[in-house]
C-alpha atoms as a PDB file:
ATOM      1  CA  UNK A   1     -43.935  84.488 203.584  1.00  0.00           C
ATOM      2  CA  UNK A   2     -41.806  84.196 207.069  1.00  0.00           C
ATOM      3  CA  UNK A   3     -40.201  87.311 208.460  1.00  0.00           C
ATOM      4  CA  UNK A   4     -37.017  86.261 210.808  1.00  0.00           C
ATOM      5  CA  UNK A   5     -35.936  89.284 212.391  1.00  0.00           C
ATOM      6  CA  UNK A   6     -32.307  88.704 213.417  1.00  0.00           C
ATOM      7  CA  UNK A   7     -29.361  90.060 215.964  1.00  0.00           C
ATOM      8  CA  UNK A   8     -25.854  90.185 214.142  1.00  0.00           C
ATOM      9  CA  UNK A   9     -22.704  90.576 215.789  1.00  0.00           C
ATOM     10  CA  UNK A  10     -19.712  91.336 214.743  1.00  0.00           C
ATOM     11  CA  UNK A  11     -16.667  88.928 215.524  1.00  0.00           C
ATOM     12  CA  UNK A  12     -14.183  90.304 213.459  1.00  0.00           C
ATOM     13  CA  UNK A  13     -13.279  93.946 212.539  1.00  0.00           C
ATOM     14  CA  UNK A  14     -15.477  95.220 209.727  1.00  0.00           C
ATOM     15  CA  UNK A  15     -13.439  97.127 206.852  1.00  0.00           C
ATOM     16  CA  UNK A  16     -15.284  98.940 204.147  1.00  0.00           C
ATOM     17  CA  UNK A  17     -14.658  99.773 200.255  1.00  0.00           C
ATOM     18  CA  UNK A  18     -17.214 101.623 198.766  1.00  0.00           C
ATOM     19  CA  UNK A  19     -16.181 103.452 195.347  1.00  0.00           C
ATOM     20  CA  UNK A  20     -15.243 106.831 195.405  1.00  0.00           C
ATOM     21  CA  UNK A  21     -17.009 109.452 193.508  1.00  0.00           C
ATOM     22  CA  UNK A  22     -15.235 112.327 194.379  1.00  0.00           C
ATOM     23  CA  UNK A  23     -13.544 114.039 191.360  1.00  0.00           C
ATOM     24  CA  UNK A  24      -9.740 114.722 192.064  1.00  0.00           C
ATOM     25  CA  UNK A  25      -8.550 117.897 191.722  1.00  0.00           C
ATOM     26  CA  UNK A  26      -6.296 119.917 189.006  1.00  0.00           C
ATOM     27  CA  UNK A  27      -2.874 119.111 189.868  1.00  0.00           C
ATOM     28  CA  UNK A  28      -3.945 117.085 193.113  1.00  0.00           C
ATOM     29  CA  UNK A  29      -1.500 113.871 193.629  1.00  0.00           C
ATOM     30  CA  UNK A  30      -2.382 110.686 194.400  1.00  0.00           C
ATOM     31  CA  UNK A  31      -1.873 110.570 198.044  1.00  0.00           C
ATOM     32  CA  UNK A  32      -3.352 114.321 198.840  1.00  0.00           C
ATOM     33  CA  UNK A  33      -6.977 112.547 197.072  1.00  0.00           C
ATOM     34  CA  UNK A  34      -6.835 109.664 199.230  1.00  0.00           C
ATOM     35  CA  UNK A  35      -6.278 111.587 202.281  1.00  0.00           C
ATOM     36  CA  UNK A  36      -8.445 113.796 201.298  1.00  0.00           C
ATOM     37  CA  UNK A  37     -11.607 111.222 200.200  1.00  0.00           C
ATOM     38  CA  UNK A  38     -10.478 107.822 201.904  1.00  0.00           C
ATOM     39  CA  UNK A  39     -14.060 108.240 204.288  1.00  0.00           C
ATOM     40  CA  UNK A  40     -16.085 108.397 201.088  1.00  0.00           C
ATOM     41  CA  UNK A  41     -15.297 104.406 201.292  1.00  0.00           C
ATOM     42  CA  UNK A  42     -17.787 104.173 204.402  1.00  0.00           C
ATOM     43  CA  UNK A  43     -21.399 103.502 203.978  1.00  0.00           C
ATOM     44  CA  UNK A  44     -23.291 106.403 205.384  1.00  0.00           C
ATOM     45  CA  UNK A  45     -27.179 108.012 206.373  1.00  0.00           C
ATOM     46  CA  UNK A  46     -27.341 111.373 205.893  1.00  0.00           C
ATOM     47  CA  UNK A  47     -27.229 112.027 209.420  1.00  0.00           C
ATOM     48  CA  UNK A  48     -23.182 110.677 208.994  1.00  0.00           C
ATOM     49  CA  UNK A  49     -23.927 107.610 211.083  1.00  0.00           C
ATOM     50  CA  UNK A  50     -21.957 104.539 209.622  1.00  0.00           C
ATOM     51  CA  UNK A  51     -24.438 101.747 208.130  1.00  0.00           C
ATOM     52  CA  UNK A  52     -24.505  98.377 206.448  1.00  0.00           C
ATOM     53  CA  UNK A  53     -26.442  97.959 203.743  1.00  0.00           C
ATOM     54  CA  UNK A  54     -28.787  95.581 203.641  1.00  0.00           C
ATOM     55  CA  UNK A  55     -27.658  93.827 200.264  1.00  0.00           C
ATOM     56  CA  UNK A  56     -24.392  93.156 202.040  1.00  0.00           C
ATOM     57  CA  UNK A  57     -26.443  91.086 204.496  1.00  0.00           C
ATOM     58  CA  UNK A  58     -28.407  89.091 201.836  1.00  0.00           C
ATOM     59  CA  UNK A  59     -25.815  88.398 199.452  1.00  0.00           C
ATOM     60  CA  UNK A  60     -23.381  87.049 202.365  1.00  0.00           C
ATOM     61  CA  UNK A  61     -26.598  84.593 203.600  1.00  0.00           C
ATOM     62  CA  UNK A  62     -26.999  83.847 199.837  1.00  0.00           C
ATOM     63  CA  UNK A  63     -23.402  82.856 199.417  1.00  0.00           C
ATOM     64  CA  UNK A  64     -23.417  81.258 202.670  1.00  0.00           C
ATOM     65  CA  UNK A  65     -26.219  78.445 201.274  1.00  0.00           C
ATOM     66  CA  UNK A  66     -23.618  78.147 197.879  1.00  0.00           C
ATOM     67  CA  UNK A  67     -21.623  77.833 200.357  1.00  0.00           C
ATOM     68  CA  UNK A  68     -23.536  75.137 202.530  1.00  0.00           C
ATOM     69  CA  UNK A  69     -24.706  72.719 199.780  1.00  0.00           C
ATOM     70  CA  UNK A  70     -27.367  71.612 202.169  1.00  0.00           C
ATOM     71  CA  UNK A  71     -29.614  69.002 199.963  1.00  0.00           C
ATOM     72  CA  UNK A  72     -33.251  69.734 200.420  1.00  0.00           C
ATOM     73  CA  UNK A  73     -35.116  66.626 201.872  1.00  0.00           C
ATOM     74  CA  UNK A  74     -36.903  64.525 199.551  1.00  0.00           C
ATOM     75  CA  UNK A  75     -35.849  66.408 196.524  1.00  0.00           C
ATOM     76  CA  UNK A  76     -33.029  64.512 195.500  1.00  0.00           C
ATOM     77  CA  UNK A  77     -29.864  66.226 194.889  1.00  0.00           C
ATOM     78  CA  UNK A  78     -31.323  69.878 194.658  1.00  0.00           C
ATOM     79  CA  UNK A  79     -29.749  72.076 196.872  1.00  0.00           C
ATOM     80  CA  UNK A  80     -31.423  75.026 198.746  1.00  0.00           C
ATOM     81  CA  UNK A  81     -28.902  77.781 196.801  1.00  0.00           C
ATOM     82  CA  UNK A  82     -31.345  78.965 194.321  1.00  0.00           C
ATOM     83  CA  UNK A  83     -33.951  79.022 197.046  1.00  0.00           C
ATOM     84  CA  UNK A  84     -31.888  81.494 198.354  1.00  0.00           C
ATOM     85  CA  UNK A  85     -30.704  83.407 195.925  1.00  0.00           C
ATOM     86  CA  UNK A  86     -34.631  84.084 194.742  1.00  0.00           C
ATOM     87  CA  UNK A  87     -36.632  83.584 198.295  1.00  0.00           C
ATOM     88  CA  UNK A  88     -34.603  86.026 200.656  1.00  0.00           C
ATOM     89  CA  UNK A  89     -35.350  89.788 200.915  1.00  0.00           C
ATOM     90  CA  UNK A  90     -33.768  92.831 203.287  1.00  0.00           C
ATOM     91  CA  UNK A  91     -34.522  96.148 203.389  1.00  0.00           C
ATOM     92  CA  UNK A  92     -33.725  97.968 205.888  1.00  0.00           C
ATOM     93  CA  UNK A  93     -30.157  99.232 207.188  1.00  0.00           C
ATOM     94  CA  UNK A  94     -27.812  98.396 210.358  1.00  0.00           C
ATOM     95  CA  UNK A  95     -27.366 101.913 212.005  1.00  0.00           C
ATOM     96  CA  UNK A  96     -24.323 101.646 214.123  1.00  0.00           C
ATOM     97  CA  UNK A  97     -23.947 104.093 216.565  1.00  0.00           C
ATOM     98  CA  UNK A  98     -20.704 105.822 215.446  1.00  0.00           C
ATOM     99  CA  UNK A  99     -20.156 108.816 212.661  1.00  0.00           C
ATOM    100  CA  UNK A 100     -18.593 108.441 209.418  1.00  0.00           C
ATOM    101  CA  UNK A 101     -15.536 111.137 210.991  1.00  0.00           C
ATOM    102  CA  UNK A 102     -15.144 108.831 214.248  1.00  0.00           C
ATOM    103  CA  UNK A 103     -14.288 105.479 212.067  1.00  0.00           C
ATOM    104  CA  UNK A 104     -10.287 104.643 212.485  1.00  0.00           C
ATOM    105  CA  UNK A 105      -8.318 103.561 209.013  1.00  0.00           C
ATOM    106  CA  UNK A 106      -5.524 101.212 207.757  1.00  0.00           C
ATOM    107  CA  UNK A 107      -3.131 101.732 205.204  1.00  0.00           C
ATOM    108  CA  UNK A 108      -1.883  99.355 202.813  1.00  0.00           C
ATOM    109  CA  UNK A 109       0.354  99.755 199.582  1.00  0.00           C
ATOM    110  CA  UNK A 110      -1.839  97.690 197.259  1.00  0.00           C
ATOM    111  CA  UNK A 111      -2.022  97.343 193.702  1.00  0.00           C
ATOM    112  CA  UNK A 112      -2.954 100.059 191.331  1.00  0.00           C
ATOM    113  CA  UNK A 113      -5.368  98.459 188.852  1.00  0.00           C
ATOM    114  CA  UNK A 114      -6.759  96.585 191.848  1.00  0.00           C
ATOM    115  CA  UNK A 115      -5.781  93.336 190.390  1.00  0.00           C
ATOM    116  CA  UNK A 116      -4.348  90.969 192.665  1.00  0.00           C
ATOM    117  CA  UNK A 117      -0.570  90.596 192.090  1.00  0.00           C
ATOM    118  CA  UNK A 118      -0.095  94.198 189.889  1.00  0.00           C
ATOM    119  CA  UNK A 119       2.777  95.695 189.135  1.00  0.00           C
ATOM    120  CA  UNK A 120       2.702  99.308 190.559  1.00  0.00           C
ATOM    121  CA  UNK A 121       1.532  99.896 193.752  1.00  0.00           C
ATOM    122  CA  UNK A 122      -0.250 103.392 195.351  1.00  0.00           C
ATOM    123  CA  UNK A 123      -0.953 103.918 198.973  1.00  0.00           C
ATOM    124  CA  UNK A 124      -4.670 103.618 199.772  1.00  0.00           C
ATOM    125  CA  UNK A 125      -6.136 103.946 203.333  1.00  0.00           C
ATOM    126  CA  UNK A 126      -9.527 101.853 204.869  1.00  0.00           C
ATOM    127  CA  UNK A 127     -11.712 102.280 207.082  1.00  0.00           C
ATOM    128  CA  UNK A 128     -12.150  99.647 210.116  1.00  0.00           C
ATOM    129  CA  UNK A 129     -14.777  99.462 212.575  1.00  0.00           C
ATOM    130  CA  UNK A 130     -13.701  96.607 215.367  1.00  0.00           C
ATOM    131  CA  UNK A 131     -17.159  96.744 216.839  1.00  0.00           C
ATOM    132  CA  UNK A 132     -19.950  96.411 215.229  1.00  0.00           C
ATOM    133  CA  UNK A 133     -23.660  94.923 215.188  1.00  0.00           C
ATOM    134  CA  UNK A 134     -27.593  95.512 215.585  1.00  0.00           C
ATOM    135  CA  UNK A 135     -30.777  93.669 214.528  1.00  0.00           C
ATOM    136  CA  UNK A 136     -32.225  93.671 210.919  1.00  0.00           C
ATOM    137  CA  UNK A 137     -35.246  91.995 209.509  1.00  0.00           C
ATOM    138  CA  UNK A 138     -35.012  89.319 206.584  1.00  0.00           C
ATOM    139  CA  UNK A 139     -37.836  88.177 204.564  1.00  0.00           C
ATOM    140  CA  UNK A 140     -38.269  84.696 203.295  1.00  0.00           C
ATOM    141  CA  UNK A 141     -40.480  84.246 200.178  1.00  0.00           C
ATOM    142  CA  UNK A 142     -39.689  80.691 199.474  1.00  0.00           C
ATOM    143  CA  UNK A 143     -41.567  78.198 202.097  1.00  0.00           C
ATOM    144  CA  UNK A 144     -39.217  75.456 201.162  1.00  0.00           C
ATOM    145  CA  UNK A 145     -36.507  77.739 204.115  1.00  0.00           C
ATOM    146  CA  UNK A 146     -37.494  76.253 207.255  1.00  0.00           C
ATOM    147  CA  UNK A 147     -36.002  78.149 210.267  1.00  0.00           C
ATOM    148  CA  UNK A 148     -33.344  75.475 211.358  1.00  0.00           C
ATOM    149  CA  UNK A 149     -32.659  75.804 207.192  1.00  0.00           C
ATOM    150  CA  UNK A 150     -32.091  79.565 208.007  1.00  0.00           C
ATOM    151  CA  UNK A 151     -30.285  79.343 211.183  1.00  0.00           C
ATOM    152  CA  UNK A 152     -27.525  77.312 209.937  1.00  0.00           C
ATOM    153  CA  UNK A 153     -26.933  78.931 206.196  1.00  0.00           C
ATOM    154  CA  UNK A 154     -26.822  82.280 209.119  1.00  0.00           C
ATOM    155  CA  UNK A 155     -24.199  80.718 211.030  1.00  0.00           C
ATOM    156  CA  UNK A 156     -22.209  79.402 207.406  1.00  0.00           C
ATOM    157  CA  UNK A 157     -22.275  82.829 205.998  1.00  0.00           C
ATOM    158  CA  UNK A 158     -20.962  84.422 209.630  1.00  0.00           C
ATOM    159  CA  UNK A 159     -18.038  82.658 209.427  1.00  0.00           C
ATOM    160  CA  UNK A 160     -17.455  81.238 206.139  1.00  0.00           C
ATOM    161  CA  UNK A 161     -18.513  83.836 203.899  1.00  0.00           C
ATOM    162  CA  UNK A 162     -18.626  87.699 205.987  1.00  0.00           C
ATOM    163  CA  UNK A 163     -19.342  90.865 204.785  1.00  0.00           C
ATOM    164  CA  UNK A 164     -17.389  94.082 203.688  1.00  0.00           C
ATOM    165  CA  UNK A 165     -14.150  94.246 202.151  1.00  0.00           C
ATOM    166  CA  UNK A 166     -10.989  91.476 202.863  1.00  0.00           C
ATOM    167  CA  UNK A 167     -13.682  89.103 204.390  1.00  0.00           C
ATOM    168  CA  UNK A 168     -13.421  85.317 203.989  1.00  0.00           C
ATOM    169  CA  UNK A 169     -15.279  84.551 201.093  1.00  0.00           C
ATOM    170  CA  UNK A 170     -12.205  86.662 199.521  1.00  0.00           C
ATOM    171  CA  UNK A 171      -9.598  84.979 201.493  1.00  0.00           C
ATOM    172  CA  UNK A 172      -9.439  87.645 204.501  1.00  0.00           C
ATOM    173  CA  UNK A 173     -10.468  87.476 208.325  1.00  0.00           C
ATOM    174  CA  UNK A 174     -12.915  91.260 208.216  1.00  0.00           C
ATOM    175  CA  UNK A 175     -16.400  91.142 208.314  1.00  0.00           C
ATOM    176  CA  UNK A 176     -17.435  88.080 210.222  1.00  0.00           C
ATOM    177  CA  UNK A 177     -20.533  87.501 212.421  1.00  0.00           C
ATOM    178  CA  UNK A 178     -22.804  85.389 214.499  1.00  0.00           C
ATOM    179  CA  UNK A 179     -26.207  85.784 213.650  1.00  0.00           C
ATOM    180  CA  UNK A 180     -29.186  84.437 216.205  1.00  0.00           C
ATOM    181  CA  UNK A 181     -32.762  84.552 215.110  1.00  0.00           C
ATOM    182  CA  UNK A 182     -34.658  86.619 217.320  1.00  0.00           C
ATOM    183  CA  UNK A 183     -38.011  85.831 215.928  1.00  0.00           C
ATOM    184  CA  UNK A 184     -39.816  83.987 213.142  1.00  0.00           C
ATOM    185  CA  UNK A 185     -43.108  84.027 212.446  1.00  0.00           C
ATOM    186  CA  UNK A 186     -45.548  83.768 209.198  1.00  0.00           C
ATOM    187  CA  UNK A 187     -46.922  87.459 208.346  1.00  0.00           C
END
């Protein structure tokens, strides 16, 4: 097993959409909730510092070797997605140095069944974070990912693939990232 600990920074605006639990209140309308519960959409310790999980790390680097289509060498036409999908592990969390109550919103009239190109529309607010970053730790399981493997299925998920909500995997510019490996070493 390699562990690559790695710096990530943010090139793009990072916009979150976590679900909201909060119940609404008797009588409470639409727009009074959101205002009301819009931060609940930020990922957050329980000392109210903003954080990024770590699955929204892994699952960006795993879409960024689907991505990639990178054939492994001497293995025909396998590809290193499944690798992956099964080899790659994370977990830990990105504290960013900012509170959940500092983090700035947008507001967009979107559709109400969240289903691209719905009929009614409500007002729902965002939040955005413009800068953003740290260094997190990634375990690889499968020997088959060399570095230079990891490195470049890094910088493909960055830009290609992002993290959060509206990123470019779903046909948005949030959420990107350059990623350098810091260190890599068998433990």
């Amino acid at each position: 097993m390699k562990m690559a600990q790695v710096e990530i920074k943010g090139t793009s605006a990072l916009s979150m959409s976590k679900y909201i639990q909060a119940e609404r209140k008797p009588k409470e309308l639409h727009q009074d909730y959101e205002e009301r519960c819009w931060r609940e959409r930020i990922h957050r310790n329980k000392e109210g510092k903003v954080i990024i999980q770590p699955m929204m790390l892994v699952k960006s680097v795993q879409g960024g070797a689907a991505f990639n289509g990178t054939l492994i060498p001497g293995r025909g036409k396998e590809r290193y997605k499944k690798h992956f999908l099964a080899g790659v592990r994370c977990n830990q969390v990105i504290v960013l140095d900012l509170h959940y109550e500092d983090v700035e919103r947008e507001t967009y009239l979107v559709p109400s069944d969240g289903k691209t190109g719905g009929t009614t529309r409500v007002v729902k607010h965002f939040p955005v974070i413009d800068e953003w970053g740290g260094i997190i730790t990634f375990y690889i399981l499968d020997d088959i990912i060399t570095r230079d493997v990891f490195q470049e299925t890094l910088n493909v998920a960055g830009q290609l693939v992002g993290i959060g909500r509206f990123r470019p995997e779903r046909g948005g510019f949030y959420g990107c990232y350059n990623a350098d490996i810091l260190e890599w070493k068998e433990i």
